[in-house]
Structures are given as structure tokens and as C-alpha cells.
PDB file of N, CA and C in Angstrom:
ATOM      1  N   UNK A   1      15.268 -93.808  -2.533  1.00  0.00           N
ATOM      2  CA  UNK A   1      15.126 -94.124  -1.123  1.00  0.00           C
ATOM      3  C   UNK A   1      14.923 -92.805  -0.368  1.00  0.00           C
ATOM      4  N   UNK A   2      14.162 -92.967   0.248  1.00  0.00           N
ATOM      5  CA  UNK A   2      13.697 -91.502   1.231  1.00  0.00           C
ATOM      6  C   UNK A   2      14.891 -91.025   2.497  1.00  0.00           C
ATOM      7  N   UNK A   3      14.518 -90.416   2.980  1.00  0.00           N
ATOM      8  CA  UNK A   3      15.714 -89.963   4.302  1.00  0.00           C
ATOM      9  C   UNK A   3      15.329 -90.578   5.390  1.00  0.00           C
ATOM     10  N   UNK A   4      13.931 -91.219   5.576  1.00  0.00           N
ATOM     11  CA  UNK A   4      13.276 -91.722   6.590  1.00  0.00           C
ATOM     12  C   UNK A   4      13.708 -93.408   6.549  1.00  0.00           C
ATOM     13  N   UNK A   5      13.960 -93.884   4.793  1.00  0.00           N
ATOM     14  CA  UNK A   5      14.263 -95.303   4.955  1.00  0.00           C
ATOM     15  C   UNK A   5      15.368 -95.672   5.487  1.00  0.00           C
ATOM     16  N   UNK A   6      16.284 -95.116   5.552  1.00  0.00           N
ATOM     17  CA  UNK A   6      18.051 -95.264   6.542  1.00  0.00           C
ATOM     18  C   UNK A   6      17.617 -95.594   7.846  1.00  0.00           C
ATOM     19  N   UNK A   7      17.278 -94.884   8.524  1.00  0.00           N
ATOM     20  CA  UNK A   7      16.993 -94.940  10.306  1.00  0.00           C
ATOM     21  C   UNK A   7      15.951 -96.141  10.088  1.00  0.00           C
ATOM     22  N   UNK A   8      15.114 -96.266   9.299  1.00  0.00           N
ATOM     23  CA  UNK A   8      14.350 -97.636   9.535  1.00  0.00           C
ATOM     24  C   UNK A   8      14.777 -98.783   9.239  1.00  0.00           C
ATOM     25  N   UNK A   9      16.104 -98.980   8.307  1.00  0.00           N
ATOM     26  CA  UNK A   9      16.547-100.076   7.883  1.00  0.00           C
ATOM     27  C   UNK A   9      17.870-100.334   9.291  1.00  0.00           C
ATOM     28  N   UNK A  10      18.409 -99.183   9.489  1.00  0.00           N
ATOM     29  CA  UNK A  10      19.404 -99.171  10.741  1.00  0.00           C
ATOM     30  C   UNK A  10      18.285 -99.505  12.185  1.00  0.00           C
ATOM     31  N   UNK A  11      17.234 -99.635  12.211  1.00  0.00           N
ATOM     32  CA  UNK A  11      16.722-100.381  13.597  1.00  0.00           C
ATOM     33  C   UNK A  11      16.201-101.730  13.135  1.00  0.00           C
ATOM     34  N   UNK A  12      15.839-101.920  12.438  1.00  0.00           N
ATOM     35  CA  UNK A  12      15.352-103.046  11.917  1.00  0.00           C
ATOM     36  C   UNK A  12      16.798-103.933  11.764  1.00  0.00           C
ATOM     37  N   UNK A  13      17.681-103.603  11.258  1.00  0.00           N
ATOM     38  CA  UNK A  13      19.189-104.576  11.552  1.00  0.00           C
ATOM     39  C   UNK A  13      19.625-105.060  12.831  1.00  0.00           C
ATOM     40  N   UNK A  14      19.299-103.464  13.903  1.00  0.00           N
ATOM     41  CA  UNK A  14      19.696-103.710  15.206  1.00  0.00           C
ATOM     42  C   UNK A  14      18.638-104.362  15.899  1.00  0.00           C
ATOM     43  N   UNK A  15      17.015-104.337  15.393  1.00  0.00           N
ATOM     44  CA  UNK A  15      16.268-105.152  16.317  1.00  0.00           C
ATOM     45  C   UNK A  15      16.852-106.608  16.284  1.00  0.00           C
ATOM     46  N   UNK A  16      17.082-107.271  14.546  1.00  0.00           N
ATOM     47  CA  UNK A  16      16.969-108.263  14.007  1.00  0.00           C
ATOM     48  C   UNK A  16      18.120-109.076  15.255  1.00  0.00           C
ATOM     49  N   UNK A  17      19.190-107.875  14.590  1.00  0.00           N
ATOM     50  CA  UNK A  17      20.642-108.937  15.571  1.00  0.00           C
ATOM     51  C   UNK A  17      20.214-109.056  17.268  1.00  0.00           C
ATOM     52  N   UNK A  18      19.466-108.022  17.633  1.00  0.00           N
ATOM     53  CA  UNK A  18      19.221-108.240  19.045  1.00  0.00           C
ATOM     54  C   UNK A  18      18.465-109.407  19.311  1.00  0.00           C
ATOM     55  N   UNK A  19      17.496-110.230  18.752  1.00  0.00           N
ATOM     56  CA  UNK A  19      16.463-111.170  18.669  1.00  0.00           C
ATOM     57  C   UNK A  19      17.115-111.983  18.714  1.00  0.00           C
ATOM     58  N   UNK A  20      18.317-112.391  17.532  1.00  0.00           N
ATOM     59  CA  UNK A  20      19.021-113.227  17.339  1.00  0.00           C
ATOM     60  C   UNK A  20      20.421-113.727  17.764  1.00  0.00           C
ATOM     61  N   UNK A  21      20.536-112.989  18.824  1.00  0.00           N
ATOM     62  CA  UNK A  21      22.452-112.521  19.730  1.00  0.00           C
ATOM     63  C   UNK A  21      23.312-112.565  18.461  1.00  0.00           C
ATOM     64  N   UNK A  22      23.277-111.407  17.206  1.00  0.00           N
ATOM     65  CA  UNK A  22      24.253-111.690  16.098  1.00  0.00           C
ATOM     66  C   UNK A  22      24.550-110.076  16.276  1.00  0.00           C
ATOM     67  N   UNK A  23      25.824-109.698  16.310  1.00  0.00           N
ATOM     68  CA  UNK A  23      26.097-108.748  15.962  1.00  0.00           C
ATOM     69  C   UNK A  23      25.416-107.221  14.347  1.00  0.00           C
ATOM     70  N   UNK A  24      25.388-106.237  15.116  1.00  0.00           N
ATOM     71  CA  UNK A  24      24.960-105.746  13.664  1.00  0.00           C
ATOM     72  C   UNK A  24      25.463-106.053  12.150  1.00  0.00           C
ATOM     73  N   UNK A  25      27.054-106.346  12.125  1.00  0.00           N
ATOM     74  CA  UNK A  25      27.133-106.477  10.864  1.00  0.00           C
ATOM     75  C   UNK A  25      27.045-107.823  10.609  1.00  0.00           C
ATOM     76  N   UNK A  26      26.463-109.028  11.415  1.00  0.00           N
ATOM     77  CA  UNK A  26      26.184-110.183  10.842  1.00  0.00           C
ATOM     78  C   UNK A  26      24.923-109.824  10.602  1.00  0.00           C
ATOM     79  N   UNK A  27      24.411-109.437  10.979  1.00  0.00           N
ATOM     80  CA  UNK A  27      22.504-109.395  10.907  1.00  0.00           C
ATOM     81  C   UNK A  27      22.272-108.788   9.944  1.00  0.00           C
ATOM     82  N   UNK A  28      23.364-107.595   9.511  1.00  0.00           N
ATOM     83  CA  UNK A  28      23.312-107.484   8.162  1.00  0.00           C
ATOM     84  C   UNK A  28      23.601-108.004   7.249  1.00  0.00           C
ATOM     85  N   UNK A  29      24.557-108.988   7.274  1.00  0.00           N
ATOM     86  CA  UNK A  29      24.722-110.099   6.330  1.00  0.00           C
ATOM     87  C   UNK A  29      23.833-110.375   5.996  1.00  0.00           C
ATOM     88  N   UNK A  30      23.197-111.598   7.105  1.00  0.00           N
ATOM     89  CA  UNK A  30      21.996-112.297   6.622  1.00  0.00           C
ATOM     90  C   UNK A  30      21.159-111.587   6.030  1.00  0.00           C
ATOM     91  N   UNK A  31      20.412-110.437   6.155  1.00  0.00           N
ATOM     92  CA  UNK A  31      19.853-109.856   5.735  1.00  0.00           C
ATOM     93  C   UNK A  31      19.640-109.829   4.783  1.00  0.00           C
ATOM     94  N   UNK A  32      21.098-108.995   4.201  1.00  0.00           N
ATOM     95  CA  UNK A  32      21.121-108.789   2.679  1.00  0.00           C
ATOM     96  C   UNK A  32      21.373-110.075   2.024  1.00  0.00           C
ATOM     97  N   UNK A  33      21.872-111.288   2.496  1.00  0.00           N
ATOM     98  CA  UNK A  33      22.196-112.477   1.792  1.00  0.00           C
ATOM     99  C   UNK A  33      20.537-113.121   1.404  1.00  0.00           C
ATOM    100  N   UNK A  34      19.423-113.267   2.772  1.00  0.00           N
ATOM    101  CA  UNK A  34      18.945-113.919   1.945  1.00  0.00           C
ATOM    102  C   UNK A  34      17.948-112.775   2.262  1.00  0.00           C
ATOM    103  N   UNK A  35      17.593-111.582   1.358  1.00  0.00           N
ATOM    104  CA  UNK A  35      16.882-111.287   1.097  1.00  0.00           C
ATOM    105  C   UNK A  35      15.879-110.172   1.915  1.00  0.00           C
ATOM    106  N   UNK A  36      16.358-110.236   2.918  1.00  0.00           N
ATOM    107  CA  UNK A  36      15.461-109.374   3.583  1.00  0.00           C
ATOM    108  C   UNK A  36      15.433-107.878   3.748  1.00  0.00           C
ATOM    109  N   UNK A  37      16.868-107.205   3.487  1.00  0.00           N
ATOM    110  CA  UNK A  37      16.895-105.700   3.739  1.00  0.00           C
ATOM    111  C   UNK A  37      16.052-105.341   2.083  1.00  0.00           C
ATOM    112  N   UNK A  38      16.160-106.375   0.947  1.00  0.00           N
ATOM    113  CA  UNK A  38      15.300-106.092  -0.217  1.00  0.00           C
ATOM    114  C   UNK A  38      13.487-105.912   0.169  1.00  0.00           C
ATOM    115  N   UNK A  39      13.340-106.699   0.969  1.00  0.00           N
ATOM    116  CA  UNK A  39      11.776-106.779   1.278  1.00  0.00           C
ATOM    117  C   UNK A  39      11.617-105.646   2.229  1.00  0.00           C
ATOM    118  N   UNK A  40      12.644-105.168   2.736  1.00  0.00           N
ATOM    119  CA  UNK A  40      12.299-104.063   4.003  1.00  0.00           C
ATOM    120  C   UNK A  40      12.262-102.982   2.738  1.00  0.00           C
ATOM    121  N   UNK A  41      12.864-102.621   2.022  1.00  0.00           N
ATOM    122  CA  UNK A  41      13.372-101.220   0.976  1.00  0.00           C
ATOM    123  C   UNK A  41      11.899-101.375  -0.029  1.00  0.00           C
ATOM    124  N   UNK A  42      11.625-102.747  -0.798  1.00  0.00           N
ATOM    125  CA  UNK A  42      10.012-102.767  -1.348  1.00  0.00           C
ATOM    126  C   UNK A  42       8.945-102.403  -0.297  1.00  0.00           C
ATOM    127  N   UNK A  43       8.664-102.930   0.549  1.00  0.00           N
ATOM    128  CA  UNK A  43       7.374-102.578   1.199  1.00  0.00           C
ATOM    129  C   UNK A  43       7.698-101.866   2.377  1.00  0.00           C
ATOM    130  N   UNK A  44       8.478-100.588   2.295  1.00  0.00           N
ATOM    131  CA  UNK A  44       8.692-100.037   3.178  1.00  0.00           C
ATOM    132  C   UNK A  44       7.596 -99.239   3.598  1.00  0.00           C
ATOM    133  N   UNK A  45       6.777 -98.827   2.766  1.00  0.00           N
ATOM    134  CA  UNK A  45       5.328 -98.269   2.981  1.00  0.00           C
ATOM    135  C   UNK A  45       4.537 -98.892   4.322  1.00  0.00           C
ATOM    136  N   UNK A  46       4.866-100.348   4.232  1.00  0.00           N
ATOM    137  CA  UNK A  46       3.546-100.826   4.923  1.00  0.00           C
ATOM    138  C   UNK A  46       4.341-101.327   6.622  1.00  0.00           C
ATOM    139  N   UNK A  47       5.764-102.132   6.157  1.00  0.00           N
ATOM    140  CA  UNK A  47       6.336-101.939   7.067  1.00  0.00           C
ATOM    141  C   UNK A  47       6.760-101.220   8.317  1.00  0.00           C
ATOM    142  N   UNK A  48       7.274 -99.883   7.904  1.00  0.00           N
ATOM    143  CA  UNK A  48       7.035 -99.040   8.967  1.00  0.00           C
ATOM    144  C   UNK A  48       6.154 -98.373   9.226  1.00  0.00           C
ATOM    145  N   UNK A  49       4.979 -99.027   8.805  1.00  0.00           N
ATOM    146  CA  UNK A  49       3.843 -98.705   9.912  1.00  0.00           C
ATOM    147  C   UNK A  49       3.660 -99.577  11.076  1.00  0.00           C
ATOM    148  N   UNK A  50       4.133-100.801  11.225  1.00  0.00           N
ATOM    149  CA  UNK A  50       3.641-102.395  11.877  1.00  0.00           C
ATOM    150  C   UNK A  50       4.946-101.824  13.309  1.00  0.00           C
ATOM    151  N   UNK A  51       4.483-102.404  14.465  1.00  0.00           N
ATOM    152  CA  UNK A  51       5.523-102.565  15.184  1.00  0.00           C
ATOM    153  C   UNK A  51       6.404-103.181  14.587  1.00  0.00           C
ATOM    154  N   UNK A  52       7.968-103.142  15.713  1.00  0.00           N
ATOM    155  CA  UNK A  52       9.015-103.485  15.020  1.00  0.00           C
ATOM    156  C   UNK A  52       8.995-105.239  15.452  1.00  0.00           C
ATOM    157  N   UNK A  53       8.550-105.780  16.297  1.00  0.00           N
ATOM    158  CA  UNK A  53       8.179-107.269  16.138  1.00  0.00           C
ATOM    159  C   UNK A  53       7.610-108.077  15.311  1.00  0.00           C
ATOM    160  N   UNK A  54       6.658-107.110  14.892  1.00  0.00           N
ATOM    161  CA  UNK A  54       6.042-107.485  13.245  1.00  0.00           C
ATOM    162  C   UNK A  54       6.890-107.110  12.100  1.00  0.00           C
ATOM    163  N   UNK A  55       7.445-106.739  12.508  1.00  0.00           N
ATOM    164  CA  UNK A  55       8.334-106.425  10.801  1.00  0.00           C
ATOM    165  C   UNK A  55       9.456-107.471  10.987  1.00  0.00           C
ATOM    166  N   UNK A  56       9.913-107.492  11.892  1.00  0.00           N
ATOM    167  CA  UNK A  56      11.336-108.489  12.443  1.00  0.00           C
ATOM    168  C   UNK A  56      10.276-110.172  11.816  1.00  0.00           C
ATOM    169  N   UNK A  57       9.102-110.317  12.222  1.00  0.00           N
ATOM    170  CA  UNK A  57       8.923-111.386  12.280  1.00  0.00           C
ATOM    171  C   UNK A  57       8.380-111.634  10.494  1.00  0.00           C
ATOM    172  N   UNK A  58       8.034-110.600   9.708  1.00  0.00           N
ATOM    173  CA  UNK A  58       7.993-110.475   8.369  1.00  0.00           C
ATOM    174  C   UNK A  58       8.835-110.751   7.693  1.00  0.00           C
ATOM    175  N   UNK A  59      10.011-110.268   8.270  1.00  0.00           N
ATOM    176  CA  UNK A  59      11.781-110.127   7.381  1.00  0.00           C
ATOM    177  C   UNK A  59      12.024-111.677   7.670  1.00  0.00           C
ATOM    178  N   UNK A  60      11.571-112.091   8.901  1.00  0.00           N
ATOM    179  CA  UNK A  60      12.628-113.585   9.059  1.00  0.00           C
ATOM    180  C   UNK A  60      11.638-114.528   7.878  1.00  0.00           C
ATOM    181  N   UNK A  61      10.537-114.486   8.074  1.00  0.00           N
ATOM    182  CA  UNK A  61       9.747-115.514   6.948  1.00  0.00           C
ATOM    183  C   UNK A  61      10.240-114.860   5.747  1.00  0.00           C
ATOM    184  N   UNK A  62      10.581-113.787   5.062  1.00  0.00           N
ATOM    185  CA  UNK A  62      11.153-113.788   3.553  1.00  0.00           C
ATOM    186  C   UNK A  62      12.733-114.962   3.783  1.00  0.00           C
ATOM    187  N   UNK A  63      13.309-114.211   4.929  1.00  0.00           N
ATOM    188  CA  UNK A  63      14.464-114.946   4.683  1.00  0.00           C
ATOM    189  C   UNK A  63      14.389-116.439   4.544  1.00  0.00           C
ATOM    190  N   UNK A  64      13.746-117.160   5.386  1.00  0.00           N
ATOM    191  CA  UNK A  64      13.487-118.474   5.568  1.00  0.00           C
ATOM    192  C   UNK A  64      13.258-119.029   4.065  1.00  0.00           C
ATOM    193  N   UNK A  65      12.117-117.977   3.583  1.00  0.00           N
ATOM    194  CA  UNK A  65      11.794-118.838   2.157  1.00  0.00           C
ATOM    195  C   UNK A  65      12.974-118.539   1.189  1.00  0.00           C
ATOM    196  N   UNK A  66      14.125-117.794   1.437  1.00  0.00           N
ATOM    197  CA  UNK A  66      15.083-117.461   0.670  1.00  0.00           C
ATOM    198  C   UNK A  66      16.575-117.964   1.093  1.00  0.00           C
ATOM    199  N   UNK A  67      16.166-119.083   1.890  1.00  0.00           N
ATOM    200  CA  UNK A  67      17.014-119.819   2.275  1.00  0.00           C
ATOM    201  C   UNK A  67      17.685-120.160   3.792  1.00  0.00           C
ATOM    202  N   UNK A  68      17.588-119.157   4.730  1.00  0.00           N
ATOM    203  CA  UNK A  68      17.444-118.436   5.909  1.00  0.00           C
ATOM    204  C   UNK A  68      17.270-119.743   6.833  1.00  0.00           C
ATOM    205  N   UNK A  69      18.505-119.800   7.473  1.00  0.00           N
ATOM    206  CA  UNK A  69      18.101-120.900   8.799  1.00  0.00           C
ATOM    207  C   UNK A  69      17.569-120.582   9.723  1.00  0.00           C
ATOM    208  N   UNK A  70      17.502-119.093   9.925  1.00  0.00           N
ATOM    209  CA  UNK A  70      16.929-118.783  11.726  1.00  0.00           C
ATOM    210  C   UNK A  70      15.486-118.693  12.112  1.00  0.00           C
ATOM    211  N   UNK A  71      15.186-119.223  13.115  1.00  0.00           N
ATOM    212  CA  UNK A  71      13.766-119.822  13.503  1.00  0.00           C
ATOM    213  C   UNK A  71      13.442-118.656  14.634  1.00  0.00           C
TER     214      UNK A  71
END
């Protein structure tokens, strides 16, 4: 993991919970439960290139298909 992937996985938690009124360490839950801080750490290449609305809205469709209730 690079030094650059920390600060991108730490806004991407805090965008997520902000979208969703969940605190950071629930948003990290979900996250890591169904799947999504894994899809942020694989395609982190392409990810943090995309605004962070596009990536928020990337992470929620992995989660969804990985079980993920939030719409």
C-alpha cells in the first residue's frame, strides 16, 4: 500500500459516512463488511483519479452487490 492510499481511503470513509449521516466508524464498518474499502485498495489506480462522488457512487454499487442495503 502506498503512503498516498491512507489519506484516500480516510476521505473516502468520511465522504461515504457524510452521504449517508453514519458516523466514520460505521461507514467503516460497512465498508469493510461488504466489501468496499477492498475495491477502493484494488483499483486504487483508477479511483483516485475520478471525483470523490464517483468513487462514493462506485464503492456503494460493489457494496450493494455484496450485500449492502444503502441506496
Amino acid at each position: 500500500m502506498s503512503k498516498y492510499q491512507i489519506p484516500f481511503l480516510t476521505a473516502c470513509i468520511q465522504a461515504f459516512g457524510r452521504r449517508f449521516s453514519m458516523s466514520r466508524q460505521a461507514a467503516f464498518r460497512y465498508l469493510h463488511e461488504h466489501k468496499g474499502l477492498a475495491f477502493l485498495i484494488e483499483f486504487y489506480d483508477v479511483e483516485h483519479l475520478q471525483s470523490m462522488d464517483e468513487t462514493i457512487d462506485d464503492v456503494l454499487i460493489i457494496c450493494q452487490k455484496n450485500g449492502g442495503t444503502l441506496a
